[in-house]
Protein backbone atom coordinates (compact mmCIF):
# COMPACT_ATOMS: atom_id res chain seq x y z
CA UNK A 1 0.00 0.00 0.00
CA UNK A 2 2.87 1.98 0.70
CA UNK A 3 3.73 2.03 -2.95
CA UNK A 4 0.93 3.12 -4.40
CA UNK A 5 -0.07 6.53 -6.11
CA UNK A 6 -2.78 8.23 -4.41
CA UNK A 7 -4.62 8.23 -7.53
CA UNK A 8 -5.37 4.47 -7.23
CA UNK A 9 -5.37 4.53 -3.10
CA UNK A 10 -8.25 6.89 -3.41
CA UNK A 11 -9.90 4.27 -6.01
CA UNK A 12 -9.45 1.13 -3.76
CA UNK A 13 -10.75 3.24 -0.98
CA UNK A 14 -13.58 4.55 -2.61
CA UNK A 15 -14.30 1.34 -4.14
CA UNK A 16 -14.42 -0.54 -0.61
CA UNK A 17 -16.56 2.20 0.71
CA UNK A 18 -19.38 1.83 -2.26
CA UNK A 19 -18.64 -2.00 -1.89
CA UNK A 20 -19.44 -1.72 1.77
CA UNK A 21 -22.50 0.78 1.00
CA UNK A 22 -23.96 -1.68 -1.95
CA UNK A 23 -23.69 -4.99 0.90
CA UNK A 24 -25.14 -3.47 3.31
CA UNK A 25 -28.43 -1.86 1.44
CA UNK A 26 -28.19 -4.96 -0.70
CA UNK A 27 -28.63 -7.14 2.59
CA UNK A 28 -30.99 -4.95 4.20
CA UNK A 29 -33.35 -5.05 0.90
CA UNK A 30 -32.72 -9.23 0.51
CA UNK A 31 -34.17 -9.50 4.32
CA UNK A 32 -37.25 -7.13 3.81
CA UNK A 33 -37.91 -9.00 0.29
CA UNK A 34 -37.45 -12.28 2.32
CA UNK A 35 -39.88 -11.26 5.01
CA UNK A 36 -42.43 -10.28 2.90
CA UNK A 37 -42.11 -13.44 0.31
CA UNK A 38 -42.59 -15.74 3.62
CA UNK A 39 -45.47 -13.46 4.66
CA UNK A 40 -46.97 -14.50 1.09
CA UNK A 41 -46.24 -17.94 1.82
CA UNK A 42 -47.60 -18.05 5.55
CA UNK A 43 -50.71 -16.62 3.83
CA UNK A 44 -51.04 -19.11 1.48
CA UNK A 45 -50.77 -22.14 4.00
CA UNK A 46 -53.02 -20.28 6.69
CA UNK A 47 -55.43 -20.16 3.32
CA UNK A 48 -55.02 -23.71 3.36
CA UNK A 49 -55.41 -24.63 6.86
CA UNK A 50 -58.96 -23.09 7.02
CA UNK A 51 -60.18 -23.34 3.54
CA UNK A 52 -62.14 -20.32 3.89
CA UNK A 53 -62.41 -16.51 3.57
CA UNK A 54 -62.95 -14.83 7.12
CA UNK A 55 -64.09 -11.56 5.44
CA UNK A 56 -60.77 -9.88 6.21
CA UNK A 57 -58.15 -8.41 3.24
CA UNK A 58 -55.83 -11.38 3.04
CA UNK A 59 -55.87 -13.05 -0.36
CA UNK A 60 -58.54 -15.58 -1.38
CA UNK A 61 -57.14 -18.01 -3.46
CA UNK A 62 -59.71 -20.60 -5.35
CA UNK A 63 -58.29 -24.07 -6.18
CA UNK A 64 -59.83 -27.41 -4.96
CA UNK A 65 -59.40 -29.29 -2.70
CA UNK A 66 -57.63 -32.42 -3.86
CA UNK A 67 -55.26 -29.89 -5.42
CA UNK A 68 -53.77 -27.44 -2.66
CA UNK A 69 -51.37 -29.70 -1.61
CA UNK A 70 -49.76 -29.68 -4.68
CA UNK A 71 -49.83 -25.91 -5.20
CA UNK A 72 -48.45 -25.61 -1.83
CA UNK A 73 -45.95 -27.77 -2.79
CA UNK A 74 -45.03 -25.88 -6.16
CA UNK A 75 -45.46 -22.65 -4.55
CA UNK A 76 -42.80 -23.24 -1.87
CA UNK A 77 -40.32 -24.52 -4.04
CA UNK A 78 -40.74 -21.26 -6.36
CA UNK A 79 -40.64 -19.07 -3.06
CA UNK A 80 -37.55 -20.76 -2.23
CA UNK A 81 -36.07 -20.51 -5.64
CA UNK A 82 -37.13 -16.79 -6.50
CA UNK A 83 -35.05 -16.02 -2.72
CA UNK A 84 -31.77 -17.51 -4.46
CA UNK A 85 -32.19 -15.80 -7.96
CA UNK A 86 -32.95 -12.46 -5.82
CA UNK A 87 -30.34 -13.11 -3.19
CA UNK A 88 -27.73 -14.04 -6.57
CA UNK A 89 -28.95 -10.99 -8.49
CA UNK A 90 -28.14 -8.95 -5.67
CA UNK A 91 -25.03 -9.69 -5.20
CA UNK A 92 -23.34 -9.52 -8.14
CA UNK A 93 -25.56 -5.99 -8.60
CA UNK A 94 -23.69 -4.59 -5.80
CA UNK A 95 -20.32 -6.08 -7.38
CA UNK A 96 -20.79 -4.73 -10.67
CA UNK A 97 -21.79 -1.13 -8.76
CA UNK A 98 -18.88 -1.28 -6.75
CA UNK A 99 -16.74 -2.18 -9.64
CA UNK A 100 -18.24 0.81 -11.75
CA UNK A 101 -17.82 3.19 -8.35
CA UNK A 102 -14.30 2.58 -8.69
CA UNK A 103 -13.65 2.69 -12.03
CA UNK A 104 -15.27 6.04 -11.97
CA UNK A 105 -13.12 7.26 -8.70
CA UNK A 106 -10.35 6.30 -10.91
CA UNK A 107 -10.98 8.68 -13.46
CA UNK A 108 -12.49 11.48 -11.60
CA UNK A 109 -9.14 10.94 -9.08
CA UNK A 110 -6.80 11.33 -11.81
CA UNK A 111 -8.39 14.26 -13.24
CA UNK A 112 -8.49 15.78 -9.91
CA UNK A 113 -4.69 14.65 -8.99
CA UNK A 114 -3.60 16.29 -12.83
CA UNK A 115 -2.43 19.44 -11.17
CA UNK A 116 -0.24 17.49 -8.76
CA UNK A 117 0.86 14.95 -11.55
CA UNK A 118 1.67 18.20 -13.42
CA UNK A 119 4.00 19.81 -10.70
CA UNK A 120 5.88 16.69 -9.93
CA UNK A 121 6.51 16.49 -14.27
CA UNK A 122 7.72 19.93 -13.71
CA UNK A 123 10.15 18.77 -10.92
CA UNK A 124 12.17 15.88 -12.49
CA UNK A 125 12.96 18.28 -15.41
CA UNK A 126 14.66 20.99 -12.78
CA UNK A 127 18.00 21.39 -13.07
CA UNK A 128 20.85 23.71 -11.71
CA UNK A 129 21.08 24.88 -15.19
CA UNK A 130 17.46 26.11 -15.79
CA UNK A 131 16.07 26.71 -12.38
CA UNK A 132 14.34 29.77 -13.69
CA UNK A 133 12.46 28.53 -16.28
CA UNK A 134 11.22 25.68 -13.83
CA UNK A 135 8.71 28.51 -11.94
CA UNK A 136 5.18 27.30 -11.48
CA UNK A 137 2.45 29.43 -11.78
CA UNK A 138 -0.21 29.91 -9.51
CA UNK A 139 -2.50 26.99 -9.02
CA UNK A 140 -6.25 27.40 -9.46
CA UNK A 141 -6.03 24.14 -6.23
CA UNK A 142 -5.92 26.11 -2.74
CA UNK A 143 -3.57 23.09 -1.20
CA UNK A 144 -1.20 23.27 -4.58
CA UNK A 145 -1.31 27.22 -4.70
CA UNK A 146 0.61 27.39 -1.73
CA UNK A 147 2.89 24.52 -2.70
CA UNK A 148 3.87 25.93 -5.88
CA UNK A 149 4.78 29.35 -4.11
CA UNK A 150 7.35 27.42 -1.32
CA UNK A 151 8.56 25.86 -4.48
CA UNK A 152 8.96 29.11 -6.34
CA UNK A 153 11.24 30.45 -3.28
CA UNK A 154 12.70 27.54 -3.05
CA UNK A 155 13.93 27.57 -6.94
CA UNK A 156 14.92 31.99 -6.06
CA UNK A 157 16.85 30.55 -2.85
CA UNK A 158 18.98 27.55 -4.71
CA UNK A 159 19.29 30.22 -8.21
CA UNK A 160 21.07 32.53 -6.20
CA UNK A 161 23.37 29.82 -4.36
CA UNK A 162 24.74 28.61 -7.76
CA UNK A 163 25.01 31.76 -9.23
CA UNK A 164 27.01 32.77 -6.42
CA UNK A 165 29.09 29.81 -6.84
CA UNK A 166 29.56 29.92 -10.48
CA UNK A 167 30.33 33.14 -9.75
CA UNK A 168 32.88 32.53 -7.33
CA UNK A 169 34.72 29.76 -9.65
CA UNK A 170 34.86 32.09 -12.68
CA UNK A 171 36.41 35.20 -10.24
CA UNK A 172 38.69 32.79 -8.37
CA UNK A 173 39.90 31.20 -12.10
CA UNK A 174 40.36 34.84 -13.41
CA UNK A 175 42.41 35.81 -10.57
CA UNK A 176 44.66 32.57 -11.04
CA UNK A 177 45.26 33.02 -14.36
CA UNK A 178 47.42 35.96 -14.34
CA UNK A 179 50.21 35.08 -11.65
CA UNK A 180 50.04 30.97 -13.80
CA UNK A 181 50.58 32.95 -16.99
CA UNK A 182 53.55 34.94 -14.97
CA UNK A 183 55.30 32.51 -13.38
CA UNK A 184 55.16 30.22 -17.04
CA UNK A 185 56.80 33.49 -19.06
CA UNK A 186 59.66 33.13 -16.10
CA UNK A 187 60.21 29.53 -16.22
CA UNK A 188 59.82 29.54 -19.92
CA UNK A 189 62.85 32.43 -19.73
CA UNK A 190 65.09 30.75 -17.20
CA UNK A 191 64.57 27.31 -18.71
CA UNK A 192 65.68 29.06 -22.44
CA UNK A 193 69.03 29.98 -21.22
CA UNK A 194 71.98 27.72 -19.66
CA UNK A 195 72.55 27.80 -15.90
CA UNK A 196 75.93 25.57 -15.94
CA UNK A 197 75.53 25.95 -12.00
CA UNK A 198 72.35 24.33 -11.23
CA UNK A 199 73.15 21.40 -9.88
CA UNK A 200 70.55 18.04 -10.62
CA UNK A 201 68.11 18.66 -7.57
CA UNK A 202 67.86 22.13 -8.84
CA UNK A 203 66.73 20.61 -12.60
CA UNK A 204 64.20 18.31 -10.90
CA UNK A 205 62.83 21.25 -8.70
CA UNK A 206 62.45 23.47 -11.92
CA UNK A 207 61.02 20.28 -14.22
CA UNK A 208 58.42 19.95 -10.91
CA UNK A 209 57.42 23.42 -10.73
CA UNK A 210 57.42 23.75 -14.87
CA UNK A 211 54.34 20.32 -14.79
CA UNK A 212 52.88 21.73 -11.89
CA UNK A 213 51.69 24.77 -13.30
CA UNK A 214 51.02 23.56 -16.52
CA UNK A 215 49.09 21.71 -14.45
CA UNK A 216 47.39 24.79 -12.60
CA UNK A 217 46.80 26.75 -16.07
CA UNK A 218 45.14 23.71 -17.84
CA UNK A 219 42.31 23.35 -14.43
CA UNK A 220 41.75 27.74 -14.63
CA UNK A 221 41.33 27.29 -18.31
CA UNK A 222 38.93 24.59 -17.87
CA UNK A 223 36.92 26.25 -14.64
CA UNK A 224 36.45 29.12 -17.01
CA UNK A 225 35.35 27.58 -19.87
CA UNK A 226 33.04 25.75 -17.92
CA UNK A 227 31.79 28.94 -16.09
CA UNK A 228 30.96 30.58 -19.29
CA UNK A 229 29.02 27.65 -21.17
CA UNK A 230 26.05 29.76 -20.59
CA UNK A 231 26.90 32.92 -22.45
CA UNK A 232 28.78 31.06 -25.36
CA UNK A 233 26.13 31.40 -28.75
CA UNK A 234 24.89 27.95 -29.67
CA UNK A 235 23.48 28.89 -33.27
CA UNK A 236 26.45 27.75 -35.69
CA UNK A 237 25.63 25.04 -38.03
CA UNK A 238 28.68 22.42 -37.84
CA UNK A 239 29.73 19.91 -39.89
CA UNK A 240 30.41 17.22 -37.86
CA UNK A 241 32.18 14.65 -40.21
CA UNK A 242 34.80 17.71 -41.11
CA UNK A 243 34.81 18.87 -37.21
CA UNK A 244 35.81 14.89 -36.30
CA UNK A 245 38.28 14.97 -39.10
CA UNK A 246 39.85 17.97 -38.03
CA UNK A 247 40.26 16.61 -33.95
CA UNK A 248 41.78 13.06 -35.48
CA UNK A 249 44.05 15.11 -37.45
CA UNK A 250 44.58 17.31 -34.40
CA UNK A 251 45.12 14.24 -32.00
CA UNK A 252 47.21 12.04 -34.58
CA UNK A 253 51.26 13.03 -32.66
CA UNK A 254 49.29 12.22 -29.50
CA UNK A 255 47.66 8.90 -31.06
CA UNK A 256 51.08 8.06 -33.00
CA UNK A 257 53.10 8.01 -29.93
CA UNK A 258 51.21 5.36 -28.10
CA UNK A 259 50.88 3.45 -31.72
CA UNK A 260 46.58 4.33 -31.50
CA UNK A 261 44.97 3.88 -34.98
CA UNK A 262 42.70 6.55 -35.14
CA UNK A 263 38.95 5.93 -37.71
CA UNK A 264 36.94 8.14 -38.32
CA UNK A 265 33.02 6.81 -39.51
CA UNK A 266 30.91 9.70 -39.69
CA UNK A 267 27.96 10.75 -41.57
CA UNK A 268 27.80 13.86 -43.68
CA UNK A 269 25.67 15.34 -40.71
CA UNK A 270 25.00 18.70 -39.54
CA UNK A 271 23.73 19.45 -36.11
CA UNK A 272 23.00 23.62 -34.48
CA UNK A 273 25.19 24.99 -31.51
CA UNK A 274 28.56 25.83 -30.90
CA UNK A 275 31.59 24.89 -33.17
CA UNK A 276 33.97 25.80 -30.21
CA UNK A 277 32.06 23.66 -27.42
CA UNK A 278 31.90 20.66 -29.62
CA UNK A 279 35.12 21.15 -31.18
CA UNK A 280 36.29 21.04 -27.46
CA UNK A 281 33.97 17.70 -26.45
CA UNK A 282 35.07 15.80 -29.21
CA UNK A 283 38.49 16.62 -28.47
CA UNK A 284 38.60 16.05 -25.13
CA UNK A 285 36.74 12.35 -25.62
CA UNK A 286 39.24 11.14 -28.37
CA UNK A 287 42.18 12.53 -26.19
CA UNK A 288 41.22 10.57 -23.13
CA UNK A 289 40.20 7.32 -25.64
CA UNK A 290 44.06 7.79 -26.55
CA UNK A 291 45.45 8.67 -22.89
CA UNK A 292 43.71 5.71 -21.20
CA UNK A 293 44.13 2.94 -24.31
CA UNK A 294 46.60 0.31 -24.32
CA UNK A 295 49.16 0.35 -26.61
CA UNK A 296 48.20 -0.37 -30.35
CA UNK A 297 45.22 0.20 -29.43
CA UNK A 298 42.24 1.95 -31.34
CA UNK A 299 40.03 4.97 -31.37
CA UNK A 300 36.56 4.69 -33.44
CA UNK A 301 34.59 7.85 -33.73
CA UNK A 302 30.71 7.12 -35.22
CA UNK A 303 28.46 9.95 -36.52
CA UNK A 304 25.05 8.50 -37.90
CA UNK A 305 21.37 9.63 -37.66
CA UNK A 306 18.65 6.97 -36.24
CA UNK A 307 15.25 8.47 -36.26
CA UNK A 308 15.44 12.18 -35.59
CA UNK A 309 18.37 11.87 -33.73
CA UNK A 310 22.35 12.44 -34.21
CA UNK A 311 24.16 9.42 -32.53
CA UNK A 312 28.01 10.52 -31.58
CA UNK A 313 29.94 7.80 -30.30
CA UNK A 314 33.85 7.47 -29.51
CA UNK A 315 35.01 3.57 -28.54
CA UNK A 316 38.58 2.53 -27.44
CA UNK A 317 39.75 -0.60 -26.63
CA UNK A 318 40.93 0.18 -22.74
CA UNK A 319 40.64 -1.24 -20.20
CA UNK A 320 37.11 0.19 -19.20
CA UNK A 321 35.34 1.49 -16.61
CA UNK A 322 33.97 -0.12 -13.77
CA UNK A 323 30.13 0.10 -13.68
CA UNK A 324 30.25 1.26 -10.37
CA UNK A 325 31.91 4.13 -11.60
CA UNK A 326 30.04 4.93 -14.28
CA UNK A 327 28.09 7.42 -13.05
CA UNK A 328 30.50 9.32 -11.42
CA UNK A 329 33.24 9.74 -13.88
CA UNK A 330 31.21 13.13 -15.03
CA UNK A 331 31.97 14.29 -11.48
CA UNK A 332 34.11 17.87 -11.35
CA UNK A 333 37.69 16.58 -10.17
CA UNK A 334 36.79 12.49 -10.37
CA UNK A 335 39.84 10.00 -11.27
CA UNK A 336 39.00 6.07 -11.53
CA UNK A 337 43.11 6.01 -11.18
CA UNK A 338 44.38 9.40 -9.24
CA UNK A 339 48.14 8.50 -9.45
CA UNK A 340 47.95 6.87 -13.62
CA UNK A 341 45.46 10.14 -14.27
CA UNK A 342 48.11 12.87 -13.18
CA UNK A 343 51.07 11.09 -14.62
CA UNK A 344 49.26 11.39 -17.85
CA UNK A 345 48.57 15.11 -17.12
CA UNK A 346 44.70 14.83 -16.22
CA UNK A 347 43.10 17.54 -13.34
CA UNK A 348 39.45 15.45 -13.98
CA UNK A 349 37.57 18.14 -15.45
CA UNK A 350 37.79 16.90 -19.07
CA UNK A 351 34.82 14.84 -18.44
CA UNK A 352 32.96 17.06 -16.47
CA UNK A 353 33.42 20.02 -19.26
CA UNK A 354 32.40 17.24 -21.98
CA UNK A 355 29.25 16.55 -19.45
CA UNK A 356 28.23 19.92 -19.53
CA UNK A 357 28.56 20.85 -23.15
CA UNK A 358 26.16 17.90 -24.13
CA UNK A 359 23.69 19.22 -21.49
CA UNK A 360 23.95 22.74 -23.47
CA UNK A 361 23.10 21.52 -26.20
CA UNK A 362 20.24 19.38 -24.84
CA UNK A 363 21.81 16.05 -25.71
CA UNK A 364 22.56 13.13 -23.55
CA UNK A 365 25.79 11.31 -22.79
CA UNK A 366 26.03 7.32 -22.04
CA UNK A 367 28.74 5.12 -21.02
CA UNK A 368 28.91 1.26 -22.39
CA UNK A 369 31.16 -1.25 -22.35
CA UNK A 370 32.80 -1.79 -26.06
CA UNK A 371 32.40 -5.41 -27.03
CA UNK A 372 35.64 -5.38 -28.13
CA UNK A 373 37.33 -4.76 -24.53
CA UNK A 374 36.90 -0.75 -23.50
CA UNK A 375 34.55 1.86 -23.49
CA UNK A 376 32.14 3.38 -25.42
CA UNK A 377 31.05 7.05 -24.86
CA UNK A 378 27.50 7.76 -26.81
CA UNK A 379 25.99 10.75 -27.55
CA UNK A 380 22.64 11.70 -28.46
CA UNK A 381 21.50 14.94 -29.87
């Protein structure tokens, strides 16, 4: 009962109520029929104990003698049979108007319950991303009215909290920026020039600090880009078999120094948004395809249409993902393998950016397991 909607626990309440109802006047008219049918029949008999009429109202019925018995006889059995066909009748009467009671509480319920089947709809499509075109207006239903305004406030309250954060990234990411970019013109200067007295712990602390901030400018690059997905115009057309030609031909040193074959299989397809975003998701799936593959491996990138839809899908032959893991590999700063991902020179946003841009464009993003051995990453638009 738990489990149910309230839709059908007002029909199986109803329903036992009418149920209930029907049984009881059903019984109640069965007895008062049964009373008076056995008053007929104690007339009858009294009519044929005496034989005669007494001058009172009671029905005079004229058969001889030598035949009363046997209409006595016949007219008991059809009392007693005419009982069972009513008491039958009744019964499944009061089924079939219980039945009906609750098929019509079903209906009436869920028309009634539409407003509230409406506003939960409304809630499994809210998202940080569009909390304020997820408002509700105001309900014509008292009890929802006041509902739909907590809601409303709520929405205002949790709009401003990720504003403020995004806000907060994208200042934080700006102010980072400029002493990464500083300190990378220095090392890039003192690295350019010979210092015969630097000794080897002296290399190794520059070669550190050199990664490191690579490091540091690659995660502010990738904050910001993800802070601004919003304000970035998604009305290009793009070619998407020339875009995935121009990221394999992009990625190919990459690919060619861990022997990857890169293949390309796309459709002459063309989808709206941004050329930059999906320039930057395709890139960033094929790079981590090639990062995380084994060694002459491969790296398939699909582009076909099914239905109405674009399918984008990039498969490797890896060593997959878990399928616990699945669903958190999208996760801002998430590594399956923390000490393999930063030796490779990951900061486990390139997932999370590539999460983001699909959601942009209103697409979705699923992970499989390639038949092959690996991982698939699909993408519908």
């Amino acid at each position: 009962m738990k489990k149910l909607s309230i839709q059908w626990r007002l029909t199986i309440i109803t329903t036992l109520f009418i149920a209930l109802i029907c049984g009881c006047l059903t019984l109640f008219i069965y007895k008062s029929g049964v009373y008076y049918i056995d008053s007929l029949q104690d007339t009858v008999n009294a009519q044929n104990e005496d034989g005669s009429k007494d001058g009172s109202e009671e029905i005079y019925i004229s058969i001889p003698d030598e035949k009363w018995q046997d209409f006595a006889n016949d007219f008991s059995i059809q009392v007693y049979n005419n009982k069972a066909d009513y008491r039958k009748t009744s019964l499944i009467l009061s089924a079939l108007m219980a039945l009906l009671g609750g098929v019509i509480t079903f209906f009436i319920s869920g028309h009634a319950l539409k407003p509230l089947s409406e506003f939960s709809d409304k809630i499994e499509k809210v998202q940080a991303q569009n909390l304020a075109a997820s408002r509700i207006e105001e309900n014509k239903v008292k009890e929802l009215n006041q509902l739909s305004i907590s809601y409303n406030k709520m929405l205002e309250r949790l709009s401003e909290s990720f504003e403020t954060q995004r806000q907060f990234t994208a200042n934080a990411a700006h102010e980072l920026r400029t002493p990464l970019a500083v300190m990378q013109v220095q090392l890039d200067l003192y690295n350019a020039t010979e210092h015969p007295d630097n000794d080897e712990c002296s290399q190794k602390t520059l070669k550190m600090v050199t990664e490191q901030n690579e490091r540091l400018s690659k995660m502010v690059k990738t904050l910001l880009d993800m802070s601004e997905l919003q304000t970035v115009a998604r009305d290009e057309e793009i070619a998407l078999d020339a875009l995935v030609e121009e990221v394999l031909a992009d990625l190919e040193p990459l690919a060619q120094k861990k022997g990857i074959t890169l293949t390309g299989n796309c459709e002459a397809l063309t989808m709206t948004g941004s050329d930059i975003l999906i320039y930057r998701l395709v890139y960033n799936l094929v790079e981590n395809a090639i990062k995380y593959n084994r060694s002459d491996g491969q790296v398939t990138v699909t582009v076909a249409k099914k239905d109405q839809n674009i399918i984008f899908s990039v498969a490797d032959t890896g060593n997959g993902i878990p399928e616990a893991l699945k669903n958190k590999i999208f996760e801002p700063f998430f590594r399956i393998d923390k000490s393999r991902s930063r030796a490779l020179g990951g900061v486990g946003l390139g997932l999370a950016l590539v999460h983001e841009i699909v959601r942009v464009h209103n697409g979705n993003i699923t992970v499989k397991d390639n038949p092959a051995g690996g991982t698939i990453f699909e993408i519908v638009f």
